[in-house]
PDB file of N, CA and C in Angstrom:
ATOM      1  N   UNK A   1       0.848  -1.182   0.000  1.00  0.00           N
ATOM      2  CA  UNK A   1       0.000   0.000   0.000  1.00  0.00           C
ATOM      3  C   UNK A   1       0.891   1.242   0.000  1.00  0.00           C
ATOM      4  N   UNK A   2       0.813   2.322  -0.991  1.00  0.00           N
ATOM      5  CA  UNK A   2       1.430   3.304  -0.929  1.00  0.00           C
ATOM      6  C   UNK A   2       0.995   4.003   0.338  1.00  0.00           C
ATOM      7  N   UNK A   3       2.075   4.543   0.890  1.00  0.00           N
ATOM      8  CA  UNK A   3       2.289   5.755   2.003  1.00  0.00           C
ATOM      9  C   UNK A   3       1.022   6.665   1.790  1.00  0.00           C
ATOM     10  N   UNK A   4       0.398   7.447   2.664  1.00  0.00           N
ATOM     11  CA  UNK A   4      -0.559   8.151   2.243  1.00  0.00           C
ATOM     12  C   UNK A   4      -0.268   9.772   2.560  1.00  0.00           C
ATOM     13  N   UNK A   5      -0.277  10.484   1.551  1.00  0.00           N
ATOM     14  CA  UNK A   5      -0.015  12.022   1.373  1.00  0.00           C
ATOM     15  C   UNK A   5       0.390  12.519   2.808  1.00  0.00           C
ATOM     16  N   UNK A   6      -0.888  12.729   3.510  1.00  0.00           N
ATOM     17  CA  UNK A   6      -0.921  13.403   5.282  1.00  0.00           C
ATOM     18  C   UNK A   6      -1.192  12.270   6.149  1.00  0.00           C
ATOM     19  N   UNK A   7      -0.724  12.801   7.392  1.00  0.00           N
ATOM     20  CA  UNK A   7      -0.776  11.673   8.479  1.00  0.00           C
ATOM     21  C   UNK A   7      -2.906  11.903   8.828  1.00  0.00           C
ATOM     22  N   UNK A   8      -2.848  10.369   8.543  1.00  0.00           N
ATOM     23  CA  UNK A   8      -4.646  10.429   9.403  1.00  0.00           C
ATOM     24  C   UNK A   8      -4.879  10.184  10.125  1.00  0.00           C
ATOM     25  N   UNK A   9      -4.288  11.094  11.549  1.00  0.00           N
ATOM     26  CA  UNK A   9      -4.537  11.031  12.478  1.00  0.00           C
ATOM     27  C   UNK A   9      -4.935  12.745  12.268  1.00  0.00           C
ATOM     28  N   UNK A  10      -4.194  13.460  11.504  1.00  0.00           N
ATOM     29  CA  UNK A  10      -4.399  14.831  11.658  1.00  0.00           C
ATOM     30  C   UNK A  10      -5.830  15.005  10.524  1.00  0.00           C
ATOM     31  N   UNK A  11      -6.174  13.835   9.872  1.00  0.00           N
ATOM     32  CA  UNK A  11      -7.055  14.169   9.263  1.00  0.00           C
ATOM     33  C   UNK A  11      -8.467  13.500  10.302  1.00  0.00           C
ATOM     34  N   UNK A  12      -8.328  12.781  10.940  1.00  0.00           N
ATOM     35  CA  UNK A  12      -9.573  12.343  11.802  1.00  0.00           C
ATOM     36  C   UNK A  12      -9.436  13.146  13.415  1.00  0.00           C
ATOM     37  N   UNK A  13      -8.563  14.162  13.385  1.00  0.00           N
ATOM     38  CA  UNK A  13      -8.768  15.349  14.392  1.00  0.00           C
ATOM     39  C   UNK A  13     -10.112  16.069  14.212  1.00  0.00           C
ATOM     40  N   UNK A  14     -10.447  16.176  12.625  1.00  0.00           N
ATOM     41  CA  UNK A  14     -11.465  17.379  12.529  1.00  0.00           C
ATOM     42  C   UNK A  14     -12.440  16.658  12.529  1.00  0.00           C
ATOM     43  N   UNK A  15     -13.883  17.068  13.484  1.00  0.00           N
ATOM     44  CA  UNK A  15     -14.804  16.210  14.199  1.00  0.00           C
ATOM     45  C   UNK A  15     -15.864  16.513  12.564  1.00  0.00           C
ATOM     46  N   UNK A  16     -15.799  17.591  11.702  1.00  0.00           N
ATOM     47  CA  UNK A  16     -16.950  17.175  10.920  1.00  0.00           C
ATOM     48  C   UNK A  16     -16.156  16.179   9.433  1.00  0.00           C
ATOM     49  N   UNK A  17     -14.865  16.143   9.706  1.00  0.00           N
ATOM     50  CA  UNK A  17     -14.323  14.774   8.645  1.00  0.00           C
ATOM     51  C   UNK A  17     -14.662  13.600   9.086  1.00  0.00           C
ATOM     52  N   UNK A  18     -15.050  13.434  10.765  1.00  0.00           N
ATOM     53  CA  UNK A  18     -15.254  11.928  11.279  1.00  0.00           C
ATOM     54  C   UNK A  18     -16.648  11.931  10.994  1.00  0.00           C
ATOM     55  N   UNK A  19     -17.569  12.782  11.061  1.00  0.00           N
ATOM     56  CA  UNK A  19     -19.121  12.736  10.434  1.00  0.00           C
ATOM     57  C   UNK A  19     -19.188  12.513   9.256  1.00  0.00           C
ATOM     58  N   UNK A  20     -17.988  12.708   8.074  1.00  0.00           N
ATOM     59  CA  UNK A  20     -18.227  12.072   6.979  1.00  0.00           C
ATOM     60  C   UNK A  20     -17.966  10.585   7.180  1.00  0.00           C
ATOM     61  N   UNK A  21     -16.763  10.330   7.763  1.00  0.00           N
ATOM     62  CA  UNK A  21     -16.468   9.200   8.123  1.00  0.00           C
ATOM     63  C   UNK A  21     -17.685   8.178   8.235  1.00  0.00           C
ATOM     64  N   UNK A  22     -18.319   9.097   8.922  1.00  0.00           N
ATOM     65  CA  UNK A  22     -19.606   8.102  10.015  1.00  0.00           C
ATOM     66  C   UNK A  22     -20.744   8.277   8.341  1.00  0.00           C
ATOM     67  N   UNK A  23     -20.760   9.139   7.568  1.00  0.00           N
ATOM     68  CA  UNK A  23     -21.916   8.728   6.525  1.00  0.00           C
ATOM     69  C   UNK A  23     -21.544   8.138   5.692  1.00  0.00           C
ATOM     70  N   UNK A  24     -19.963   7.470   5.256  1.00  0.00           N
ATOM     71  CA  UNK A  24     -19.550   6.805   4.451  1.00  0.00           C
ATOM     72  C   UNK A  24     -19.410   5.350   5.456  1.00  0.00           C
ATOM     73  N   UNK A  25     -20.011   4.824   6.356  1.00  0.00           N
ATOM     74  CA  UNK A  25     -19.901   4.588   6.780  1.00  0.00           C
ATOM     75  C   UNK A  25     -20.851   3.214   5.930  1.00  0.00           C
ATOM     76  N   UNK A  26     -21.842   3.546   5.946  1.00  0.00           N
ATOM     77  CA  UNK A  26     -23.368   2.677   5.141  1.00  0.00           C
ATOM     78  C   UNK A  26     -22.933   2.671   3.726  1.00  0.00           C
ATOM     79  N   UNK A  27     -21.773   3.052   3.078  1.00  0.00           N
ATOM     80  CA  UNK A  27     -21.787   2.757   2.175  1.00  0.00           C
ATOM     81  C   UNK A  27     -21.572   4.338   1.026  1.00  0.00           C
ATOM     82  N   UNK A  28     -20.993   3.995  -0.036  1.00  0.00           N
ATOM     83  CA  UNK A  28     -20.609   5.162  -1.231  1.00  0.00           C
ATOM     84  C   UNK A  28     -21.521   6.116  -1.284  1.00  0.00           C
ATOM     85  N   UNK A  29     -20.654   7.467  -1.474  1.00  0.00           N
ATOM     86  CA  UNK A  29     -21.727   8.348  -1.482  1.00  0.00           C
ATOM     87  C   UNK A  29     -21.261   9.850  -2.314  1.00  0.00           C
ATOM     88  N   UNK A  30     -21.659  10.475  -3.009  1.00  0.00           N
ATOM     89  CA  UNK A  30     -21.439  11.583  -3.430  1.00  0.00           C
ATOM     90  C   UNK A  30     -21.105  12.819  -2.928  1.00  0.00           C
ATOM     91  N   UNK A  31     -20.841  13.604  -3.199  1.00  0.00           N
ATOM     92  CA  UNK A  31     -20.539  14.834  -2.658  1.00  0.00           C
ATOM     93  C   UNK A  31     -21.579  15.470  -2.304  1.00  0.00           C
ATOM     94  N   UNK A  32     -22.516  15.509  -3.162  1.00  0.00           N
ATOM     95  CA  UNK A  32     -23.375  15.887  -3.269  1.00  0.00           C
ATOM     96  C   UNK A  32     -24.441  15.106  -1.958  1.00  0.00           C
ATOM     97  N   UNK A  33     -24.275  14.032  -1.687  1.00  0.00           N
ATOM     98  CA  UNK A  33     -25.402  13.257  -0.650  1.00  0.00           C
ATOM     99  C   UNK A  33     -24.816  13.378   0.318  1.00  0.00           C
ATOM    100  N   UNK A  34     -23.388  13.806   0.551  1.00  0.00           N
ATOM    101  CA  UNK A  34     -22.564  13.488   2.033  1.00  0.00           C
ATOM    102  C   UNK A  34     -23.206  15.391   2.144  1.00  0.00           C
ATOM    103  N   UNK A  35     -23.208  16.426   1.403  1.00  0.00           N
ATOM    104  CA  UNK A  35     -23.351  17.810   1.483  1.00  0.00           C
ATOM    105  C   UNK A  35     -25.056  18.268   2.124  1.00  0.00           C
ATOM    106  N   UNK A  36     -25.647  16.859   1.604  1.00  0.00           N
ATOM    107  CA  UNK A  36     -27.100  17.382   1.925  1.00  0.00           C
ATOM    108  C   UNK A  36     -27.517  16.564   3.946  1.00  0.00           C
ATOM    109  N   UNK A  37     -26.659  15.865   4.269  1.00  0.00           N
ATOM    110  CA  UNK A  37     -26.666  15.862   5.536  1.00  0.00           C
ATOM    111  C   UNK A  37     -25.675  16.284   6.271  1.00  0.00           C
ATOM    112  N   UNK A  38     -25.109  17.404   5.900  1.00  0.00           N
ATOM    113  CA  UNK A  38     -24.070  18.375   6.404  1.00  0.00           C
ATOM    114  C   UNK A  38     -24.569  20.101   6.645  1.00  0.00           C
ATOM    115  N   UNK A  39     -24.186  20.208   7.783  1.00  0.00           N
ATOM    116  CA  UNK A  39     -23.787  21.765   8.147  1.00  0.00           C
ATOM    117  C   UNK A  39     -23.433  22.530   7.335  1.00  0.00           C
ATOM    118  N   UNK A  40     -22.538  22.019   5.988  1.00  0.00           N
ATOM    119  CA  UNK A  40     -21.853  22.985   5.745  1.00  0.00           C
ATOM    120  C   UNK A  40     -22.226  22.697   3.765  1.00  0.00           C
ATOM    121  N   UNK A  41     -21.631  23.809   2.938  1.00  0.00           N
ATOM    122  CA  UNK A  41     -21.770  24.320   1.710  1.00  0.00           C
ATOM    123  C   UNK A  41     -20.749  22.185   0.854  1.00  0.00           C
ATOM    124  N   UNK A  42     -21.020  22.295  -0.701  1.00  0.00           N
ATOM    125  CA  UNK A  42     -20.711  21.213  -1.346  1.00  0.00           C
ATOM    126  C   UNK A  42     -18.575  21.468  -1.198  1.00  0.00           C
ATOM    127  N   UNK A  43     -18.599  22.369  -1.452  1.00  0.00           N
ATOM    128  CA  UNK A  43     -17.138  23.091  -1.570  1.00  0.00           C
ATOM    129  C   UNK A  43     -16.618  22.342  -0.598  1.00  0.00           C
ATOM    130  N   UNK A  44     -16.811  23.191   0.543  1.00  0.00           N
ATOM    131  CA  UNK A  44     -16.388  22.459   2.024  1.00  0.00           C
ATOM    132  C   UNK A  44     -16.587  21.513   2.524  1.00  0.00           C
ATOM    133  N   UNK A  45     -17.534  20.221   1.434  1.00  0.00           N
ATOM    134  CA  UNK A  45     -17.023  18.610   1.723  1.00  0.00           C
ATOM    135  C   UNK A  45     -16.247  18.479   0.835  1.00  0.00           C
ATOM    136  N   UNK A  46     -16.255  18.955  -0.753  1.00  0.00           N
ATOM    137  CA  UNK A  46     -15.033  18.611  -1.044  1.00  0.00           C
ATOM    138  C   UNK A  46     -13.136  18.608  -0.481  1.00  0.00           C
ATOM    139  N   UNK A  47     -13.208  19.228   0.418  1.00  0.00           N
ATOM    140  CA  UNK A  47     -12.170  19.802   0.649  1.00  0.00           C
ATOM    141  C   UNK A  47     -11.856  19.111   1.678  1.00  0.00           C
ATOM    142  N   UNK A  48     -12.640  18.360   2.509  1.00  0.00           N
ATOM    143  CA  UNK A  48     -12.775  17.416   4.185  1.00  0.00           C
ATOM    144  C   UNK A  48     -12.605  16.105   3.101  1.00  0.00           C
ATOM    145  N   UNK A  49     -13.227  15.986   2.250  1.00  0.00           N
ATOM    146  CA  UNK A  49     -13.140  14.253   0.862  1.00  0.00           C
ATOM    147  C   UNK A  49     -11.775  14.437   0.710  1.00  0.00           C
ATOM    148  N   UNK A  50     -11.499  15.669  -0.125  1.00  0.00           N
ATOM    149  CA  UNK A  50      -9.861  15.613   0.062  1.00  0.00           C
ATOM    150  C   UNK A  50      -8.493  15.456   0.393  1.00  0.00           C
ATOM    151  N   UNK A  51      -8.630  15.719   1.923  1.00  0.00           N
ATOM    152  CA  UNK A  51      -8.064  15.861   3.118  1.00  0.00           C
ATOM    153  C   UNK A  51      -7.739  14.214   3.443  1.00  0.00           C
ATOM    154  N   UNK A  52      -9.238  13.898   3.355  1.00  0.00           N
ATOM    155  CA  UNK A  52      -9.020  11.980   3.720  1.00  0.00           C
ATOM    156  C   UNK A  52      -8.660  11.283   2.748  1.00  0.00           C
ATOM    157  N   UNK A  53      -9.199  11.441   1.722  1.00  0.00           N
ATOM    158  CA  UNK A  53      -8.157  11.017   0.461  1.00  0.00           C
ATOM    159  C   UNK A  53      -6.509  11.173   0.712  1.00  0.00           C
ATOM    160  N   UNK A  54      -6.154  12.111   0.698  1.00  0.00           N
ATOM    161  CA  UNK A  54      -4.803  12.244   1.295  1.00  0.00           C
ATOM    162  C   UNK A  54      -3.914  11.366   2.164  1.00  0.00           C
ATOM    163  N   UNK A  55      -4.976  11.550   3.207  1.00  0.00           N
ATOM    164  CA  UNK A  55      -4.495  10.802   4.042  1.00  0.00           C
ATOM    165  C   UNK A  55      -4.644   9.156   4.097  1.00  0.00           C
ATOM    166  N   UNK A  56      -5.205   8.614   2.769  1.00  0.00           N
ATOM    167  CA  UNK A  56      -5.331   7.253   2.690  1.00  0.00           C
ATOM    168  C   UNK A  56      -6.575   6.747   3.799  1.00  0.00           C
ATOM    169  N   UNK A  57      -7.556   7.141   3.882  1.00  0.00           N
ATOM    170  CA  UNK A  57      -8.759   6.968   4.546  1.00  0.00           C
ATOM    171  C   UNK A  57     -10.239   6.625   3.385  1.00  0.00           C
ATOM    172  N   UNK A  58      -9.798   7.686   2.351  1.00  0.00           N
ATOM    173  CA  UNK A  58     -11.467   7.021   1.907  1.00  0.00           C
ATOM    174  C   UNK A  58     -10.948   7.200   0.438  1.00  0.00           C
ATOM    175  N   UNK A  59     -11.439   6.704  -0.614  1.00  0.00           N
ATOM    176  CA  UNK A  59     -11.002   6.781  -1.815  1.00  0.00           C
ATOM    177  C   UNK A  59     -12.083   7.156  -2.691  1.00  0.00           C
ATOM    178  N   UNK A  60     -11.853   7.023  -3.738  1.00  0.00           N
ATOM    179  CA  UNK A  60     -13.008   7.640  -4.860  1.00  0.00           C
ATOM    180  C   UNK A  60     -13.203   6.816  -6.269  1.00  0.00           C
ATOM    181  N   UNK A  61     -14.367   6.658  -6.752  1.00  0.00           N
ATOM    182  CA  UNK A  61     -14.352   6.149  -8.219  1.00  0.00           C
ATOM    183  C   UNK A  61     -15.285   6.921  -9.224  1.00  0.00           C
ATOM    184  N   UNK A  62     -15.033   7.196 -10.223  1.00  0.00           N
ATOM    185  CA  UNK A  62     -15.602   7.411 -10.818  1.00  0.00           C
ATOM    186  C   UNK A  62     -17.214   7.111 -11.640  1.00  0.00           C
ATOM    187  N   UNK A  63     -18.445   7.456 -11.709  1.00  0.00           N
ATOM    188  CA  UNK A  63     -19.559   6.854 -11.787  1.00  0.00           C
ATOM    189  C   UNK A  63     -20.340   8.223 -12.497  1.00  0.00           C
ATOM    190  N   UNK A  64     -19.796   7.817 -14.456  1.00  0.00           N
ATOM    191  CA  UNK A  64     -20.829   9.042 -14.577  1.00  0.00           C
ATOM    192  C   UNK A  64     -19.989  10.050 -14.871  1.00  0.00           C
ATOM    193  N   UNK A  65     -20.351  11.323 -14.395  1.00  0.00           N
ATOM    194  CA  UNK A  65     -19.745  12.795 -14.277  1.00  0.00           C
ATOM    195  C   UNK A  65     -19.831  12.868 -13.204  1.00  0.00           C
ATOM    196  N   UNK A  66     -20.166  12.234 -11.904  1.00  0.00           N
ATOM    197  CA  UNK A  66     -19.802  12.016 -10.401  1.00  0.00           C
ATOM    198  C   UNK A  66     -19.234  11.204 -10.034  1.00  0.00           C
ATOM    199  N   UNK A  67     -18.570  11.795  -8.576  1.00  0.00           N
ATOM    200  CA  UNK A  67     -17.202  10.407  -7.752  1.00  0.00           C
ATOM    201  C   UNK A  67     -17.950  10.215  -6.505  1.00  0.00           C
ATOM    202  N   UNK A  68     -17.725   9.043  -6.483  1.00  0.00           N
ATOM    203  CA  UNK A  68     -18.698   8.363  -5.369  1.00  0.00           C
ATOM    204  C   UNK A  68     -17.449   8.300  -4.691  1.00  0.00           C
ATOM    205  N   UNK A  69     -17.448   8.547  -2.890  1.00  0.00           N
ATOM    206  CA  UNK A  69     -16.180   8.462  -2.315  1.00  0.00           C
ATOM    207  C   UNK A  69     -17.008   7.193  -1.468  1.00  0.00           C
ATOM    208  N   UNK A  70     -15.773   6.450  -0.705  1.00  0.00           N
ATOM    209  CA  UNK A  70     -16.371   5.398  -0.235  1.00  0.00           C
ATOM    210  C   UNK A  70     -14.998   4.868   1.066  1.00  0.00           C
ATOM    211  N   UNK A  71     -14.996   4.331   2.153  1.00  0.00           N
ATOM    212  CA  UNK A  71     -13.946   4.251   2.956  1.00  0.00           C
ATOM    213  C   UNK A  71     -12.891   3.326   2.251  1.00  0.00           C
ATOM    214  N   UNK A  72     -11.704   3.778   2.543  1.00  0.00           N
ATOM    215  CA  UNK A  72     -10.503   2.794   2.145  1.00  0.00           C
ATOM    216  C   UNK A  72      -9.866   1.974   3.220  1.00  0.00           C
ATOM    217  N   UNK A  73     -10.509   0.273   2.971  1.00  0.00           N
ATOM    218  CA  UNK A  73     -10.352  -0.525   4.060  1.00  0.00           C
ATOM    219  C   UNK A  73      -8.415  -0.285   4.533  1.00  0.00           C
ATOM    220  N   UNK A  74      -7.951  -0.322   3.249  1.00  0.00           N
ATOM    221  CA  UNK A  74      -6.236  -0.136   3.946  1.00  0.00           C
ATOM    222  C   UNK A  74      -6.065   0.734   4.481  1.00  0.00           C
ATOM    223  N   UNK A  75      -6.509   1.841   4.227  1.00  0.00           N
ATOM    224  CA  UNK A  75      -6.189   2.598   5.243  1.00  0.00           C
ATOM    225  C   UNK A  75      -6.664   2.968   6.393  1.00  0.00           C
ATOM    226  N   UNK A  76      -8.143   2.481   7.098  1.00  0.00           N
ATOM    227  CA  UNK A  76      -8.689   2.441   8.116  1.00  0.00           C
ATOM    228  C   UNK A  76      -7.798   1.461   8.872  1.00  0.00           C
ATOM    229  N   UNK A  77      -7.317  -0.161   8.147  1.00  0.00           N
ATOM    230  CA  UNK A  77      -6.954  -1.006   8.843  1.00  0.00           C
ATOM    231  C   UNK A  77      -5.534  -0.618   9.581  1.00  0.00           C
ATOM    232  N   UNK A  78      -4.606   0.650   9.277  1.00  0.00           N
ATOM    233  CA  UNK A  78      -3.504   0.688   9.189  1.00  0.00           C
ATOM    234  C   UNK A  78      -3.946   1.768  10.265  1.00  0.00           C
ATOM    235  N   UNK A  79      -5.074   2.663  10.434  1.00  0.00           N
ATOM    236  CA  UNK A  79      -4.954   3.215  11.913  1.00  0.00           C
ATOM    237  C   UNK A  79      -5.090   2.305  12.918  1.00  0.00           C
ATOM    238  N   UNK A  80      -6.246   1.461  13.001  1.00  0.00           N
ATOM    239  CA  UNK A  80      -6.643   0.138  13.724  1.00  0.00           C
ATOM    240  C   UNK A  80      -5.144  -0.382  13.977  1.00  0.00           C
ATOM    241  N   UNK A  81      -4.471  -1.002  13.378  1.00  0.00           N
ATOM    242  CA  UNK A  81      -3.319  -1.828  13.951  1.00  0.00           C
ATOM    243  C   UNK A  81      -2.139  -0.464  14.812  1.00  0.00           C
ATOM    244  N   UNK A  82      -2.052   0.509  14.019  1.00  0.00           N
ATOM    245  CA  UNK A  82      -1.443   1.415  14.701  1.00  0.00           C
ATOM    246  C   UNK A  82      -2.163   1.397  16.389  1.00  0.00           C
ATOM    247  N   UNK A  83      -3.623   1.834  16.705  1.00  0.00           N
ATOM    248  CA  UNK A  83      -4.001   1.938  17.793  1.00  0.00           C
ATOM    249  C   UNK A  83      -4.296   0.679  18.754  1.00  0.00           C
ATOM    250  N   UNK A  84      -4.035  -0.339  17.920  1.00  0.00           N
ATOM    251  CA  UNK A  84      -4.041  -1.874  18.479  1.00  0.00           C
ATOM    252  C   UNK A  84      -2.834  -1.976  19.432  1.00  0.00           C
ATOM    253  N   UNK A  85      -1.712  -1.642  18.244  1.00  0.00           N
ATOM    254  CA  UNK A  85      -0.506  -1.635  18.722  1.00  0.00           C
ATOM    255  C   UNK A  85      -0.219  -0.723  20.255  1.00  0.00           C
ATOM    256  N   UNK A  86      -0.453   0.296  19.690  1.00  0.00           N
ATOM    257  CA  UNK A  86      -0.270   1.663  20.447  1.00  0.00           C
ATOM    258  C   UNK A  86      -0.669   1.609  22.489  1.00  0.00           C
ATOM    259  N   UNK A  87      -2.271   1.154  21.646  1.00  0.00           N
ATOM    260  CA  UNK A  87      -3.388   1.310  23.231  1.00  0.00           C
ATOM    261  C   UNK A  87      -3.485   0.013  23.669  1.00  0.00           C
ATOM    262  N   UNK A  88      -3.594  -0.819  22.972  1.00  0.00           N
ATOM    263  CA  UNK A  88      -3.264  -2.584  23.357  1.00  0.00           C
ATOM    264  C   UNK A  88      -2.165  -2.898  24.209  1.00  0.00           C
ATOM    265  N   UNK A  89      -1.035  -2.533  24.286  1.00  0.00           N
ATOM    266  CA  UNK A  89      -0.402  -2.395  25.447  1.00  0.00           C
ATOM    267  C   UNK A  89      -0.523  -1.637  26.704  1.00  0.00           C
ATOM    268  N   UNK A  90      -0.579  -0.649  26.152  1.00  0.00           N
ATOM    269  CA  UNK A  90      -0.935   0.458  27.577  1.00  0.00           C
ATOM    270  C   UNK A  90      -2.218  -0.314  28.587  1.00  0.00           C
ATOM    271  N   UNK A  91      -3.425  -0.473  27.329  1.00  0.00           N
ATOM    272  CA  UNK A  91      -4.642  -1.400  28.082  1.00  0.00           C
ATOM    273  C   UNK A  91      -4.199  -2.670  28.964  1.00  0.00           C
ATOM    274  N   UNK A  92      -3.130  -3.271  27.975  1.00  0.00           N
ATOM    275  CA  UNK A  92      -3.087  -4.456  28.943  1.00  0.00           C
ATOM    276  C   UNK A  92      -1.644  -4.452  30.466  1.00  0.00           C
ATOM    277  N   UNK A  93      -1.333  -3.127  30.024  1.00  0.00           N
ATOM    278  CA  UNK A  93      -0.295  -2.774  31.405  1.00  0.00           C
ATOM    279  C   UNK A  93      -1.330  -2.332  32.456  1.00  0.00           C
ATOM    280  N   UNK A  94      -2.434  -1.227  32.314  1.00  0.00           N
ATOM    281  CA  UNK A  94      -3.529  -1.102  32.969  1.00  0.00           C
ATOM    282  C   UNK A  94      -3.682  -2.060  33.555  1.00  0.00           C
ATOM    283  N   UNK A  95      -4.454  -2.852  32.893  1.00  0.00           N
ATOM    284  CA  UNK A  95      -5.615  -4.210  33.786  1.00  0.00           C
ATOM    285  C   UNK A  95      -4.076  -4.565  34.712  1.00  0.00           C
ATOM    286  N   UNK A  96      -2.969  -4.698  34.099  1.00  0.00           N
ATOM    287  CA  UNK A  96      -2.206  -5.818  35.183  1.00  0.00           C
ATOM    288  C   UNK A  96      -2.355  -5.278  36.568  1.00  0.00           C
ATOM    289  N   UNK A  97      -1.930  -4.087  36.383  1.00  0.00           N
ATOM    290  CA  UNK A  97      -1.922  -2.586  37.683  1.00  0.00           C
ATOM    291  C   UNK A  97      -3.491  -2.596  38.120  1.00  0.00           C
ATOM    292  N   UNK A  98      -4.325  -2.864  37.791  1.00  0.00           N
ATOM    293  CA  UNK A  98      -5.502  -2.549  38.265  1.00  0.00           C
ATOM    294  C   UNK A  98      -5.847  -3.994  39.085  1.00  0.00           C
ATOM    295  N   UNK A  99      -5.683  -5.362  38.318  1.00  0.00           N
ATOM    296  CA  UNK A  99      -5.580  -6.253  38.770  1.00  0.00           C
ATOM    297  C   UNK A  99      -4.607  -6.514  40.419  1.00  0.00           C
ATOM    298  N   UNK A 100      -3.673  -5.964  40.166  1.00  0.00           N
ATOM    299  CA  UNK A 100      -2.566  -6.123  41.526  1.00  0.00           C
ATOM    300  C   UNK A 100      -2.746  -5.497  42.259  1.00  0.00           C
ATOM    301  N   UNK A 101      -3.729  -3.954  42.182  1.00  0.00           N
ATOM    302  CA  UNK A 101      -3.981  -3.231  43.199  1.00  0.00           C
ATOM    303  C   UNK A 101      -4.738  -3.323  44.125  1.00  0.00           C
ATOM    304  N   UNK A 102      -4.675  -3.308  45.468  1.00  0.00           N
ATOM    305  CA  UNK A 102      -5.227  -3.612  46.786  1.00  0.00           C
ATOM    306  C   UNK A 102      -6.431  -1.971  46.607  1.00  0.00           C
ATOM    307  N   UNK A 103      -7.569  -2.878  46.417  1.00  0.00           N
ATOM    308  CA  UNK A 103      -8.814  -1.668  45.870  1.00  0.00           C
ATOM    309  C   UNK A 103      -9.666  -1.509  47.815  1.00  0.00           C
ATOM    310  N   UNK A 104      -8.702  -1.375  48.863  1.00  0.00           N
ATOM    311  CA  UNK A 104      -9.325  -1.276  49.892  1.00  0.00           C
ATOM    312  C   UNK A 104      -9.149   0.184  50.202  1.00  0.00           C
TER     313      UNK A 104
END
């Protein structure tokens, strides 16, 4: 899998890119359909589609004279193992410490 443009972690900082997240979620969707359950103007999802594109999060195909964007399993899976990695230890140093601690 190629490297992806920006780090996506800085692209799933911005809480209305994770609301696209969450409507690409059910499946492909236009700019145009992700814009009509959004806050904000068509421009300014293009530009949040962009951003995650970049960052190897959601990808695009062509359909028509419209791009249906849709999540990119490699690159979701590659935060997942990152935070597997990451919090999966810390979690399981937790429980040990929580486990050994005298809770009187």
């Amino acid at each position: 899998m190629p490297r992806p443009a920006s780090n996506p972690f800085d692209a799933l900082a911005d809480p209305h890119r994770r609301e696209i997240l969450e409507l690409l979620h059910d499946g492909s969707r236009s700019v145009r359909e992700i814009a009509d359950d959004m806050p904000f103007t068509r421009p300014a999802v293009s530009r949040h589609l962009r951003l995650l594109k970049e960052a190897g999060i959601v990808t695009s195909t062509a359909e028509g004279i419209r791009r249906l964007y849709q999540l990119h399993d490699l690159g979701l899976d590659a935060v997942r193992a990152y935070l597997r990695e990451v919090w999966g230890d810390a979690a399981t140093r937790f429980r040990l410490v929580a486990d050994n601690t005298d809770a009187t």
